[in-house]
Protein backbone atom coordinates (compact mmCIF):
# COMPACT_ATOMS: atom_id res chain seq x y z
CA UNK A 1 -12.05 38.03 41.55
CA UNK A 2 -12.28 35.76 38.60
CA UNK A 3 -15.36 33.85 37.85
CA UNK A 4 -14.92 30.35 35.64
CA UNK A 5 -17.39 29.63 32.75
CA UNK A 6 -17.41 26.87 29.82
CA UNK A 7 -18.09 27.48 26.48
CA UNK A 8 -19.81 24.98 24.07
CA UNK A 9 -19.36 23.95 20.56
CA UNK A 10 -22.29 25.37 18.27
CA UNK A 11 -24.17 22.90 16.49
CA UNK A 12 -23.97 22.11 12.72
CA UNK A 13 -23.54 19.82 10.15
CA UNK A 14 -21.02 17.06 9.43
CA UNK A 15 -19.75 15.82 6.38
CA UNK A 16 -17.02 13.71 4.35
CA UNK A 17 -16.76 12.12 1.28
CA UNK A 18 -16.82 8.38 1.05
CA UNK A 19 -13.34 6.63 0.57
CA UNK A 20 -14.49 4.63 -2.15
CA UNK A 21 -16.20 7.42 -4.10
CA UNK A 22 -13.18 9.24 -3.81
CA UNK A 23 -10.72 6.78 -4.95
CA UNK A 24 -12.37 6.15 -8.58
CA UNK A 25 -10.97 9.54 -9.19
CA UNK A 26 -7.66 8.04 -9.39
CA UNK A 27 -8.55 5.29 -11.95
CA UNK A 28 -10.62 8.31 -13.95
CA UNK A 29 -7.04 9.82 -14.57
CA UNK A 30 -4.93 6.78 -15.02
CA UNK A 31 -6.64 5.63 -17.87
CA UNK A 32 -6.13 8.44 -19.66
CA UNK A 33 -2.19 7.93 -20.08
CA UNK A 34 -2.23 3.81 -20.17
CA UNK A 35 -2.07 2.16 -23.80
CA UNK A 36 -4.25 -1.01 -23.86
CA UNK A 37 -7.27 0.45 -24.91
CA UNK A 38 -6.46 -1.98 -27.62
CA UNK A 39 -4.39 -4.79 -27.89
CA UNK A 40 -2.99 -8.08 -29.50
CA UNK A 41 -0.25 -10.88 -29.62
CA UNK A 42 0.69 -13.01 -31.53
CA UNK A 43 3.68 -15.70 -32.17
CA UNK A 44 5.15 -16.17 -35.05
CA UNK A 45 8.72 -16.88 -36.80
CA UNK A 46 9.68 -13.89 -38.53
CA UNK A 47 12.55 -12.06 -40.06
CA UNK A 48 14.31 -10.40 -37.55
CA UNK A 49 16.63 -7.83 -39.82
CA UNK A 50 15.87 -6.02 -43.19
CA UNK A 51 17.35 -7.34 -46.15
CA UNK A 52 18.57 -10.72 -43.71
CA UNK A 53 17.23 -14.13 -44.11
CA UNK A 54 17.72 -14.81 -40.52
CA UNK A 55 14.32 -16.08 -38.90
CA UNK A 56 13.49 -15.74 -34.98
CA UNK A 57 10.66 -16.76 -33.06
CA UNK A 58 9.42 -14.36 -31.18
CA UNK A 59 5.58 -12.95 -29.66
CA UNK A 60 5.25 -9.55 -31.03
CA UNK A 61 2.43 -7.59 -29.22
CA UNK A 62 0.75 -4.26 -30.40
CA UNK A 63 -0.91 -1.91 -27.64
CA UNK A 64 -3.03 0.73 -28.73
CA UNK A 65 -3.74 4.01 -26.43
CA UNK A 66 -5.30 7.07 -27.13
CA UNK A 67 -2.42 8.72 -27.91
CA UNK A 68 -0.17 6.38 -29.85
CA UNK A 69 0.51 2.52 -30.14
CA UNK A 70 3.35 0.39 -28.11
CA UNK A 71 4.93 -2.54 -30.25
CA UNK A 72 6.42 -5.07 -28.12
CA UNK A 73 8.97 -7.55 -29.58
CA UNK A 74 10.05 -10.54 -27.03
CA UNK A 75 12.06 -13.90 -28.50
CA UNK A 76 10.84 -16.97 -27.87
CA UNK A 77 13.63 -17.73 -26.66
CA UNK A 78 15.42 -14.12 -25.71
CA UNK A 79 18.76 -14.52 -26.45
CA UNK A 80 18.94 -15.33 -30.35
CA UNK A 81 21.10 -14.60 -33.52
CA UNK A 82 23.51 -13.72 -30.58
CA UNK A 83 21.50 -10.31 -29.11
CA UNK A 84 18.34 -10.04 -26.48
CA UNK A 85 15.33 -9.74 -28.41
CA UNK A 86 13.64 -7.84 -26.17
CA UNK A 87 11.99 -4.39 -27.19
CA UNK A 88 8.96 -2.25 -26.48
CA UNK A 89 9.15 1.01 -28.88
CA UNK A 90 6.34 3.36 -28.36
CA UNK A 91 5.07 5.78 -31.16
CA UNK A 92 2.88 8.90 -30.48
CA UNK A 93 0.35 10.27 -32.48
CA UNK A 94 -1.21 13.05 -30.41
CA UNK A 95 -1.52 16.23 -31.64
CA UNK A 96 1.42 17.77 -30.31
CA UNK A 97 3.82 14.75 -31.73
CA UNK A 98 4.84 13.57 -35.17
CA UNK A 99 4.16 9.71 -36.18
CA UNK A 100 5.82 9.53 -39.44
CA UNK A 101 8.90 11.27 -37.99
CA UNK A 102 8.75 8.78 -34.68
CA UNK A 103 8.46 6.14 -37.54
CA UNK A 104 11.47 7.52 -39.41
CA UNK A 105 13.60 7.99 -36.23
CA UNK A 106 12.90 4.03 -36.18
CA UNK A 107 14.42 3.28 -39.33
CA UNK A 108 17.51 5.62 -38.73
CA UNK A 109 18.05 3.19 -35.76
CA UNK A 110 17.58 0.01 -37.57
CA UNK A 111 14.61 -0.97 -35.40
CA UNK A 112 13.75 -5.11 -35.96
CA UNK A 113 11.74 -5.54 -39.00
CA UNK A 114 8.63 -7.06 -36.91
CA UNK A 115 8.51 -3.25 -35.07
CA UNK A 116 8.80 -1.28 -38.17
CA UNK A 117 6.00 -3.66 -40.23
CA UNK A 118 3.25 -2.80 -37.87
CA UNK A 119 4.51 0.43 -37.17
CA UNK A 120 4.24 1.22 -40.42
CA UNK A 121 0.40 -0.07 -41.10
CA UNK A 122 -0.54 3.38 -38.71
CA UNK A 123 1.83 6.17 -40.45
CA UNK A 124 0.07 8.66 -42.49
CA UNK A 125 1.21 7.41 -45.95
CA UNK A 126 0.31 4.16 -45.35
CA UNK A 127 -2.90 2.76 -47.77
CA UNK A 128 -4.92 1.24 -44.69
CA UNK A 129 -5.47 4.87 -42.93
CA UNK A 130 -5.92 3.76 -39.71
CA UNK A 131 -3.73 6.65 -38.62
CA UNK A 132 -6.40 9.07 -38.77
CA UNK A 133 -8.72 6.69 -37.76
CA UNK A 134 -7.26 6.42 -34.26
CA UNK A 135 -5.78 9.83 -33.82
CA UNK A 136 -9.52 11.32 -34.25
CA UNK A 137 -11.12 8.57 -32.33
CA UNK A 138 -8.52 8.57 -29.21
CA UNK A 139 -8.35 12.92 -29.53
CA UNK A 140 -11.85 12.82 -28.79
CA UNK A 141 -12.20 10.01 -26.45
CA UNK A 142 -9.60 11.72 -24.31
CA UNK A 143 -11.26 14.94 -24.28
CA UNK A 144 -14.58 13.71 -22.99
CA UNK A 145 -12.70 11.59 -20.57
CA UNK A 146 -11.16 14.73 -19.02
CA UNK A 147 -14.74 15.90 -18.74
CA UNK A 148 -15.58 13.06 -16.78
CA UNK A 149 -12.92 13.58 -14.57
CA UNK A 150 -13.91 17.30 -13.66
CA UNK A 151 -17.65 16.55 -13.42
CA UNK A 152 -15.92 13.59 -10.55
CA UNK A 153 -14.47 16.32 -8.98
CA UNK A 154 -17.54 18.45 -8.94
CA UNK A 155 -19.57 15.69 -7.74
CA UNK A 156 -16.64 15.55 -4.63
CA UNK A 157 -17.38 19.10 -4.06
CA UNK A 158 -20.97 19.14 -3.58
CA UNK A 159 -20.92 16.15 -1.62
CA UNK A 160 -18.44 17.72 0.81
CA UNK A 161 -20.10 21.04 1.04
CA UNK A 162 -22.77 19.02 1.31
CA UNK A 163 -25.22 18.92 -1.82
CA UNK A 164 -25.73 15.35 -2.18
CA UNK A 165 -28.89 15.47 -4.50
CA UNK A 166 -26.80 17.89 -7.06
CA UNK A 167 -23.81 15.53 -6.20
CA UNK A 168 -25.46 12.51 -7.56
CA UNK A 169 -26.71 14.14 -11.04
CA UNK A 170 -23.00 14.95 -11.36
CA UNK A 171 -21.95 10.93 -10.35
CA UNK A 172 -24.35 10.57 -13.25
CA UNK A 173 -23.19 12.84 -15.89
CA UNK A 174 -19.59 11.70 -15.06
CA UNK A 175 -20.95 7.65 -16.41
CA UNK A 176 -22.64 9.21 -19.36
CA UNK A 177 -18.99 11.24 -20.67
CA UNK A 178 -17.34 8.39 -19.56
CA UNK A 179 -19.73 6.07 -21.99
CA UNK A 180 -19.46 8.54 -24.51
CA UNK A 181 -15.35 8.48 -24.38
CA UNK A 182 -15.94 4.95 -25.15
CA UNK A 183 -18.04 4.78 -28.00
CA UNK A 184 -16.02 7.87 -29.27
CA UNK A 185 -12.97 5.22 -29.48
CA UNK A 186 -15.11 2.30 -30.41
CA UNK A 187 -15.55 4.18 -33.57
CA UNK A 188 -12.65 2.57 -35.22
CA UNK A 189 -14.28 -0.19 -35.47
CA UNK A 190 -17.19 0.70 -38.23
CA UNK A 191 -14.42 0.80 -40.79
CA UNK A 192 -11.98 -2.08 -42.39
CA UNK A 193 -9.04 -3.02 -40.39
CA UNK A 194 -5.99 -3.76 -42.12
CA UNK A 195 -4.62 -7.09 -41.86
CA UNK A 196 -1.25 -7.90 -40.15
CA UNK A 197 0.47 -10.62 -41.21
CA UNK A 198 3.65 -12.40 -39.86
CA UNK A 199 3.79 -15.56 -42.25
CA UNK A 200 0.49 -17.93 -41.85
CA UNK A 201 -0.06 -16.18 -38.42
CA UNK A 202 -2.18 -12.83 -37.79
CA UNK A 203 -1.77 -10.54 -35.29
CA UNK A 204 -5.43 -9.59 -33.90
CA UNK A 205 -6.44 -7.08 -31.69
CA UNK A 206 -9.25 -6.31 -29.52
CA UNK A 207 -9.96 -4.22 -26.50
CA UNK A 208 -7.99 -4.27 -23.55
CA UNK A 209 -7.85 -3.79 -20.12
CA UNK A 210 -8.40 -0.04 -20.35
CA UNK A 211 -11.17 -0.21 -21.90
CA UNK A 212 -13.11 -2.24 -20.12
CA UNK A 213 -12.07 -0.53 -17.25
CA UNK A 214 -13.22 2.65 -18.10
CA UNK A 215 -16.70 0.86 -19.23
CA UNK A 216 -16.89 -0.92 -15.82
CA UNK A 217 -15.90 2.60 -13.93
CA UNK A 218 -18.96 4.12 -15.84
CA UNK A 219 -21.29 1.50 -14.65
CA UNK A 220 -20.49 1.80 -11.63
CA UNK A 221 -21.08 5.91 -11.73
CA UNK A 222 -24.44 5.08 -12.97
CA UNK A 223 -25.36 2.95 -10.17
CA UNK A 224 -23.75 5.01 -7.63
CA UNK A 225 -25.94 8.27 -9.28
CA UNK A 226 -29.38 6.49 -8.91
CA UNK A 227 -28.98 5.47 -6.22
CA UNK A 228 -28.14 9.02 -4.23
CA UNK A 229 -31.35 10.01 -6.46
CA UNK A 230 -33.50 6.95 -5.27
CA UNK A 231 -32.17 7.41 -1.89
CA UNK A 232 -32.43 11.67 -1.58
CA UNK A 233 -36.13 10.91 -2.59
CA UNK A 234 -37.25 7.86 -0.38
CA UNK A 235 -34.41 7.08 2.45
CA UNK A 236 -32.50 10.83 3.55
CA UNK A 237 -31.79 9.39 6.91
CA UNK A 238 -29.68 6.77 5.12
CA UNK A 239 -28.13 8.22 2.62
CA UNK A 240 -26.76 11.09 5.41
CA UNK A 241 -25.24 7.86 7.11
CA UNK A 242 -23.29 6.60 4.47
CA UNK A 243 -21.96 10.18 3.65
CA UNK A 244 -21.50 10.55 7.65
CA UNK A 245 -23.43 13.84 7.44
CA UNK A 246 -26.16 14.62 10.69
CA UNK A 247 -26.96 17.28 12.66
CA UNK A 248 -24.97 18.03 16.27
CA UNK A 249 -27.17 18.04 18.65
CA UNK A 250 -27.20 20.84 21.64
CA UNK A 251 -27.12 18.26 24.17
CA UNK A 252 -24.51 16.45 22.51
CA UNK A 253 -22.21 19.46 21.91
CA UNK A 254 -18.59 18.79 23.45
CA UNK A 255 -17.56 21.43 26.28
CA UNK A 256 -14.36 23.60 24.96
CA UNK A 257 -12.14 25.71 27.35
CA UNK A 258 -12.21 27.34 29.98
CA UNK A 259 -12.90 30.95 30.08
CA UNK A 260 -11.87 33.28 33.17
CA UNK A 261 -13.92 36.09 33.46
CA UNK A 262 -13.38 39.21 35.60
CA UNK A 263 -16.95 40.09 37.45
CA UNK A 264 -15.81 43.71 37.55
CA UNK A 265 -14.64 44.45 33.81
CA UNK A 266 -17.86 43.07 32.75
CA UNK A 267 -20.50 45.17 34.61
CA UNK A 268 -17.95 48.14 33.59
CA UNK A 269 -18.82 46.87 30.07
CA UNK A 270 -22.23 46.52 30.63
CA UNK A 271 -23.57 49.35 32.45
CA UNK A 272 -24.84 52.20 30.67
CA UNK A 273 -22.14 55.07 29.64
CA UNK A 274 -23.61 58.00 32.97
CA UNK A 275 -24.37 61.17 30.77
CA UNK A 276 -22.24 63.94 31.15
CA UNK A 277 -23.75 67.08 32.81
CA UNK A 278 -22.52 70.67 31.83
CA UNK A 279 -22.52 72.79 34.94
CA UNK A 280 -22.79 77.05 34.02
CA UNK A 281 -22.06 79.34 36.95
CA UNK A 282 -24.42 82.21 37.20
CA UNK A 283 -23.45 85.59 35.94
């Protein structure tokens, strides 16, 4: 005869990583790839074609990223001198790329003058050497931004597994790479920009979007690292409620399936082995 029995979940701990921890990890990599760290418009009327005396009006726009710079030419109106005025030419300068030959390539195509006039203010030869400025300054703000991004992911890990003490020095050594990144970039700015002119107008840049992005991010990993610290140290109870981590009680323990049994097999299992008894006839 069968016998029924229910088995019960063991106790332990439970644990997930907040949502909106999580999703800054997202941002941490986007801004690595976007290129308005730096930026600038301005409107001017301009020659539109080398050796041409034809004038346009048009907002030209330079975007700096860490690894290269977008010019953006848009007429004011679009359609002028009988074409759409309407370009956005990108030129790289990471290590793996060539800017003077991305620069070149722009000439062979007859790129508007406006591109090729502020394109040319970053190229290697050129007497302002901001090239090297912001190849240096973006190589190594990238680099400690991809540091940042796998102390985030460390900080995930230990928070899932869970650590959340050790989890929250990482939250705080990802805002201190991720301030670092930034003042690697902001860099550029302790030596003499050169000026870029478009008639009486001047096309000025200053940081963009990016980078106060990434500055705001940082902050926020700051905050978020005290306070696991403050809270580890002075309120445990709450800080294992926001990560949703507590112990399972016995009591509480959900009932799993049903287990049939046979009475029979088991006290065959469980009785002693009988020791085997060597019988000798007499001689």
């Amino acid at each position: 005869m069968l016998s029924k029995r229910r088995t019960r979940a063991l106790p332990g701990p439970r644990s997930r990583t907040n949502p909106s921890l999580t999703a800054l990890q997202f941002f941490l990599a986007a801004v690595q790839f976007t290129g308005d760290w730096e930026s600038g418009w301005v409107t001017a009327n301009t020659s539109y074609k080398s050796f041409s005396s034809v004038m346009v009006k048009a907002d030209i726009g330079l975007h700096v990223g860490l690894a290269g710079v977008n010019v953006t030419l848009l007429g004011d109106p679009v359609n002028q001198v009988n074409e759409t005025i309407d370009y956005n030419e990108h030129f790289a300068w990471s290590f793996d790329a060539d800017y003077d030959h991305s620069y070149s390539e722009g000439l062979e195509k007859g790129l508007p003058s406006p591109i090729l006039y502020v394109a040319e203010k970053f190229t290697t030869e050129s007497p302002c050497n901001m090239h090297r400025q912001y190849r240096i300054s973006g190589h190594y703000a990238s680099a400690t931004l991809w540091v940042a991004f796998c102390t985030w992911l460390i900080s995930n890990m230990l928070f899932s597994m869970p650590v959340l003490i050790y989890g929250g020095y990482m939250v705080l050594t990802t805002g201190a790479f991720m301030i670092f990144s930034l003042l690697s970039f902001s860099t550029v700015r302790n030596s003499l920009i050169c000026p870029i002119q478009f008639g009486t107008a001047s096309l000025l840049i200053d940081y963009g979007g990016s980078f106060w992005l990434t500055l705001v991010i940082g902050l926020l990993c700051f905050v978020a690292g005290i306070a696991i610290v403050v809270l580890h140290y002075f309120n445990p109870d709450l800080l294992k409620t926001f990560f949703d981590l507590h112990e399972v009680r016995t009591e509480d323990c959900q009932e799993m399936t049903e287990v049939y049994i046979n009475p029979q097999f088991m006290s065959n299992t469980q009785s002693p082995p009988q020791p085997s008894r060597i019988i000798s006839s007499g001689m």
